[in-house]
Protein backbone atom coordinates (compact mmCIF):
# COMPACT_ATOMS: atom_id res chain seq x y z
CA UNK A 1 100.48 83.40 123.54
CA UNK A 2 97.88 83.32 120.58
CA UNK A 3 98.80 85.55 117.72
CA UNK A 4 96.28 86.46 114.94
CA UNK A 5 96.59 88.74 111.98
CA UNK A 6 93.38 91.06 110.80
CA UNK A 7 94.85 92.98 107.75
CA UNK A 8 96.97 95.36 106.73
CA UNK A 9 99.20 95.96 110.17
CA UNK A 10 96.19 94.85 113.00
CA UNK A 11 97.48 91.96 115.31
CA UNK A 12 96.10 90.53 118.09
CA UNK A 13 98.14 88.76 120.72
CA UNK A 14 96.43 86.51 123.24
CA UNK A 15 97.89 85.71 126.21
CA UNK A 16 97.12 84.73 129.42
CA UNK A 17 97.05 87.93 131.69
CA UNK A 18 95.25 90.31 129.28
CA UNK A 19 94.86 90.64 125.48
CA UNK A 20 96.41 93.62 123.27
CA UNK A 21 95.19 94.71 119.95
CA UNK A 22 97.89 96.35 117.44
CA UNK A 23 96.53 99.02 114.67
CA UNK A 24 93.22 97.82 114.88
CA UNK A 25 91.96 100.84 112.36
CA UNK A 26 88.06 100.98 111.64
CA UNK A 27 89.19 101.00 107.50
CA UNK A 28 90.69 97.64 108.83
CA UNK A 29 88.31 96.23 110.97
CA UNK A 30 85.23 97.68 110.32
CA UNK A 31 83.19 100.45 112.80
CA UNK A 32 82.05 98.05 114.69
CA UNK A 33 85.47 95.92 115.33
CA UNK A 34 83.32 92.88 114.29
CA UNK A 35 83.52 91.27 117.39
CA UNK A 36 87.31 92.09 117.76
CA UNK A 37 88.14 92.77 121.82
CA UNK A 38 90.97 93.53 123.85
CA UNK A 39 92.57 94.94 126.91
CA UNK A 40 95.37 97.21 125.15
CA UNK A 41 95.33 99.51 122.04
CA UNK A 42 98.19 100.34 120.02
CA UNK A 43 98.00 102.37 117.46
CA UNK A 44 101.48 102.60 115.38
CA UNK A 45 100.20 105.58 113.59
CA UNK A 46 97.20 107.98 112.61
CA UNK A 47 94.52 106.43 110.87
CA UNK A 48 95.18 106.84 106.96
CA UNK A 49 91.89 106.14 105.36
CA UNK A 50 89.31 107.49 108.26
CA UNK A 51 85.88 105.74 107.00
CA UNK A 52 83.48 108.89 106.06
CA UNK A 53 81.16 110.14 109.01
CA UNK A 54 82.65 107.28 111.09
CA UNK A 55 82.41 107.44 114.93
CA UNK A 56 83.93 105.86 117.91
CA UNK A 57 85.79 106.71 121.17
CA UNK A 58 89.12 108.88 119.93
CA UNK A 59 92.60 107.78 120.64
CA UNK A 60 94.76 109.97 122.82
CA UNK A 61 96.20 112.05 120.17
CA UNK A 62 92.31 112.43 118.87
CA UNK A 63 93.02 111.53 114.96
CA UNK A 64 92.15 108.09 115.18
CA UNK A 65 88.71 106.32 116.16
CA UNK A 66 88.10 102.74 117.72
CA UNK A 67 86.26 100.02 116.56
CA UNK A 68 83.36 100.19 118.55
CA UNK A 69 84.21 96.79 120.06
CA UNK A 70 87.31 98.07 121.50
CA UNK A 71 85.63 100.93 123.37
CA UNK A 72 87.02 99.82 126.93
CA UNK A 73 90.20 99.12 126.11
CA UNK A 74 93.89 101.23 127.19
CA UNK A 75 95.01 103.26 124.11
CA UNK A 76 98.89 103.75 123.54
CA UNK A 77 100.10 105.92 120.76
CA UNK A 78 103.12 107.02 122.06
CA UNK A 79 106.60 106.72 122.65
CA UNK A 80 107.58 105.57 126.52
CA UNK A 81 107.72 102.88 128.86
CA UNK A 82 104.05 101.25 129.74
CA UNK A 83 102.83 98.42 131.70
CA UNK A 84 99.10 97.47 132.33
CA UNK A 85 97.61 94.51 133.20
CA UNK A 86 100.76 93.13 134.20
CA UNK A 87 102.41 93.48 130.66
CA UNK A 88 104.96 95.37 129.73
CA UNK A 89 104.67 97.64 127.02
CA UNK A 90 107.72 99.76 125.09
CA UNK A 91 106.85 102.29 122.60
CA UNK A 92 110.38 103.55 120.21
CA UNK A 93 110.00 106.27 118.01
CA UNK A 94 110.29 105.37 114.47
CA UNK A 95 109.04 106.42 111.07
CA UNK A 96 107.39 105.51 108.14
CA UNK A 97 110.14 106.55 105.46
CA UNK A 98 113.42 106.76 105.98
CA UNK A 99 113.94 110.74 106.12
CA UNK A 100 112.55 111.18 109.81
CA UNK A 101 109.28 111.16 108.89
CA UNK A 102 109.77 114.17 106.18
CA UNK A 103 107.93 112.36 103.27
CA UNK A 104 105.34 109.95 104.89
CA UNK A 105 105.38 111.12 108.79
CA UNK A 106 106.23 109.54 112.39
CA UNK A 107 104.73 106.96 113.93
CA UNK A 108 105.55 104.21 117.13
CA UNK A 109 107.06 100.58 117.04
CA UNK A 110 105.81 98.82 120.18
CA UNK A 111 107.45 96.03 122.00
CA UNK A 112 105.42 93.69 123.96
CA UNK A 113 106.20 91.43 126.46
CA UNK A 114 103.25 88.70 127.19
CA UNK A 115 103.47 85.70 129.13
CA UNK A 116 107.05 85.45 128.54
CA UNK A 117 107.21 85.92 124.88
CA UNK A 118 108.75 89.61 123.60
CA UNK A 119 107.46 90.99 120.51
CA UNK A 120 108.36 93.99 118.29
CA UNK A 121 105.17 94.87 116.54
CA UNK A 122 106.78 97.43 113.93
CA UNK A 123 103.95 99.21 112.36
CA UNK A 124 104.43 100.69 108.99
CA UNK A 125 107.94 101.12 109.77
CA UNK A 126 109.96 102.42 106.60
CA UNK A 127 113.92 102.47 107.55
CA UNK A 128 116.18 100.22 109.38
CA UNK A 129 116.50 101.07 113.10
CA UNK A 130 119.85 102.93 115.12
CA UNK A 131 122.00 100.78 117.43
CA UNK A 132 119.96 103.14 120.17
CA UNK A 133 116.29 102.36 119.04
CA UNK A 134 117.49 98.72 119.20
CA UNK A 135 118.40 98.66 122.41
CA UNK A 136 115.81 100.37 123.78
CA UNK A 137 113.24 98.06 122.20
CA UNK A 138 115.61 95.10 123.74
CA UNK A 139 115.83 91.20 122.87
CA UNK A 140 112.92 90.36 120.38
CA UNK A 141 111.80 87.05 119.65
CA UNK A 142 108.82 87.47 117.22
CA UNK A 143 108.94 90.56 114.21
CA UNK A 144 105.90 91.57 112.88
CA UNK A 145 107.26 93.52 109.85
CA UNK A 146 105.07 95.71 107.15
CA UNK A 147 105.81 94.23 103.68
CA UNK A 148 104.67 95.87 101.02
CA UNK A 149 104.28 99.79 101.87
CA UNK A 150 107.99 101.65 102.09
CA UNK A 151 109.97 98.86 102.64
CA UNK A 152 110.66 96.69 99.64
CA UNK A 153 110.74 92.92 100.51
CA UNK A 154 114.66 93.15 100.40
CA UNK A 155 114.68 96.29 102.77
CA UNK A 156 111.86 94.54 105.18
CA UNK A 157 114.65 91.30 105.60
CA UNK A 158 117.48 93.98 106.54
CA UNK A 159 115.01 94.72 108.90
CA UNK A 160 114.10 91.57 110.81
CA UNK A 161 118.02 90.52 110.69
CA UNK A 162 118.73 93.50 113.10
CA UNK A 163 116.57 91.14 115.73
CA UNK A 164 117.71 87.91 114.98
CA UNK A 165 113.88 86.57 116.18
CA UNK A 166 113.03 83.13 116.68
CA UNK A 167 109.37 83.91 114.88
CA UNK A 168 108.97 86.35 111.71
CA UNK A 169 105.34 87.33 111.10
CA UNK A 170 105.00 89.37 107.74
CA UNK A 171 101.95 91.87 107.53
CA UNK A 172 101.38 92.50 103.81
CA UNK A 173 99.97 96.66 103.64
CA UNK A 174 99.50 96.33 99.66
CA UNK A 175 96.90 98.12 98.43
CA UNK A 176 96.79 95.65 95.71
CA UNK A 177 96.65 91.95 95.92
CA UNK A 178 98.82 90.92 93.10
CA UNK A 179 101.29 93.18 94.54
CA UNK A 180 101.06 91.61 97.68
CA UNK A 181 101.52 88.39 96.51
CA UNK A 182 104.83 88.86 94.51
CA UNK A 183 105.83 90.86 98.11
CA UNK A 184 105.39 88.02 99.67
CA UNK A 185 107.46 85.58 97.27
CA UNK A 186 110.44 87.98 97.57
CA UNK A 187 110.45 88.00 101.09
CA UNK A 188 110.38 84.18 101.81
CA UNK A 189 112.81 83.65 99.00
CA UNK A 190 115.28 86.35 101.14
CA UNK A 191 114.57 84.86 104.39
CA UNK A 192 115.21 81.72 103.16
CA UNK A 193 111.76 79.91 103.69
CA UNK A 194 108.72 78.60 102.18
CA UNK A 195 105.09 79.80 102.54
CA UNK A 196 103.00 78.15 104.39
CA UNK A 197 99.65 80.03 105.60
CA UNK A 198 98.11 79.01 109.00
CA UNK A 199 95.36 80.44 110.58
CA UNK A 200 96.99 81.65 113.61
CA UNK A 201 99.75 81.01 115.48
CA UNK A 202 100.64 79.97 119.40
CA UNK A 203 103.59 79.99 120.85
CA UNK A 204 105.14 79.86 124.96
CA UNK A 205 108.74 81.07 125.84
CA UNK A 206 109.70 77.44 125.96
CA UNK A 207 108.59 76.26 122.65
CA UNK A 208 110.12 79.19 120.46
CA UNK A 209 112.31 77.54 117.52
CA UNK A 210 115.77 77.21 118.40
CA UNK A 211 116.03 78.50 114.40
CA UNK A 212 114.24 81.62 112.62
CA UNK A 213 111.00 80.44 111.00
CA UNK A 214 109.00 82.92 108.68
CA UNK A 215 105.14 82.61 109.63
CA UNK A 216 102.08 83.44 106.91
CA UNK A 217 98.54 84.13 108.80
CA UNK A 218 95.29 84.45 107.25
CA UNK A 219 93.87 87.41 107.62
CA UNK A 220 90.85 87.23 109.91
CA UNK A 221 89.51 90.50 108.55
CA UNK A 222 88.60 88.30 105.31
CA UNK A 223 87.08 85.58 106.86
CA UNK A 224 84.92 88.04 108.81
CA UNK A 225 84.02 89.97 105.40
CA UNK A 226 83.37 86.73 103.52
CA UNK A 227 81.06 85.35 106.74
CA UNK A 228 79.38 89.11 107.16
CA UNK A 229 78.48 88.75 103.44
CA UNK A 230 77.10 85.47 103.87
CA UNK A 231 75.08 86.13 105.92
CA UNK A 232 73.72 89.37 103.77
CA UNK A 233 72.90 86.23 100.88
C-alpha cells in the first residue's frame, strides 16, 4: 500500500484492489482535483473554507463538493460499517474538540483496511478516544493524526499511544507555516524521533516495523501548486 499526503488532512492510500482518497477538500486540492483520482471518498468533516462559486458533484450530506477529478468515486461521510471494492471501511464517530462537538462540531474517523494494512485516518480529531470508540475502530497499524488544529503536539502523542501503531503519519492543519513547523518539532521530540521528510511512503503487512516509526510526507498539493505555476511562467 502507497500512502501520499496532499495537505492539510487529504491522504491517499494506494493499494492493490482499489484506491481511497481521505478529505480531499477543493480548498485543498483545487476544483479540479489536479489530476487526483480514486475509488473511495472520505470526507472526515464538512468542508470549512468552501472556494467561492465553486462546483462539483455534492457529498451525501450535500455541504461538501468534489474535486472534479473525483467525480466517480464512492463518498462516505458517515459513521457505520462499509466495504466496497473489496475493502473494508469503518467510520467512528468522533469530534473536533473535546466537548462533543459543542465548540468546533462532529465529524468521522475512518479505519481502513487495504491489502492487509489497517489504518485509522483520524481527521481533525480534537480529544482522545473512549475504550468503546477504540474498539470499534479495532487494531491499527498506521495513525494519521491532525497536528496543529485542536490538538496540541503533546495532546496529538496521547493520541497515537492509544493505538500503539507500527507507522505514525502526522498531517500538519496550520494555517500558518511557522506554526506548523514548531508543531512539528514538538511532536517528534514527544514521540521520540527525528524528522525525516519522504515523498511518500509504501508499506505491505509483512514489512511493517516491528517498532513505532514517526513518518514526514511532502505534501503533494505543493508540488502540484509550484508545477501549475510553472507552467503559468
Amino acid at each position: 500500500m502507497e500512502l501520499t499526503w496532499y495537505g492539510r488532512t487529504c491522504m491517499r492510500l494506494r493499494g492493490k484492489e482499489a484506491v481511497v482518497v481521505a478529505d480531499p477538500f477543493q480548498s485543498v486540492v483545487g476544483p479540479t482535483g489536479r489530476g487526483l483520482t480514486g475509488d473511495i471518498v472520505t470526507f472526515s468533516h464538512a468542508a470549512d473554507t468552501p472556494l467561492p462559486k465553486a462546483k462539483g458533484r455534492p457529498s451525501r450530506d450535500g455541504r461538501t463538493l468534489l474535486p472534479s477529478s473525483l467525480d466517480q468515486a464512492f463518498v462516505l461521510d458517515g459513521p457505520g460499517e462499509y466495504e466496497v471494492k473489496e475493502v473494508l471501511i469503518t467510520g467512528v464517530r468522533t469530534y473536533r474538540d473535546e466537548a462533543n462537538g459543542a465548540e468546533a462540531g462532529r465529524q468521522v474517523s475512518f479505519a481502513i483496511e487495504l491489502d492487509g494494512v489497517h489504518t485509522i485516518h483520524l481527521g481533525d480529531i480534537g480529544h482522545l478516544l473512549s475504550e468503546e470508540k477504540l474498539a470499534d475502530i479495532g487494531p491499527v497499524d498506521i495513525v494519521c493524526v491532525p497536528l496543529g488544529g485542536t490538538l496540541s503536539p503533546s495532546q496529538a502523542a496521547a493520541v497515537v499511544a492509544q493505538f500503539d501503531p507500527r507507522i505514525v503519519v502526522p498531517m500538519p492543519v496550520c494555517d500558518d507555516e511557522a506554526d506548523c513547523a514548531e508543531a512539528l518539532k514538538r511532536f517528534f521530540h514527544e514521540m521520540g524521533a527525528e524528522p525525516a521528510t519522504q515523498p511518500k511512503l509504501s508499506v505491505t503487512a509483512t514489512s511493517l516495523p516491528s517498532e513505532t516509526i514517526t513518518v514526514l510526507l511532502e505534501s503533494r498539493g505543493k508540488q502540484a501548486e509550484a508545477a501549475s505555476s510553472g507552467k503559468g511562467r
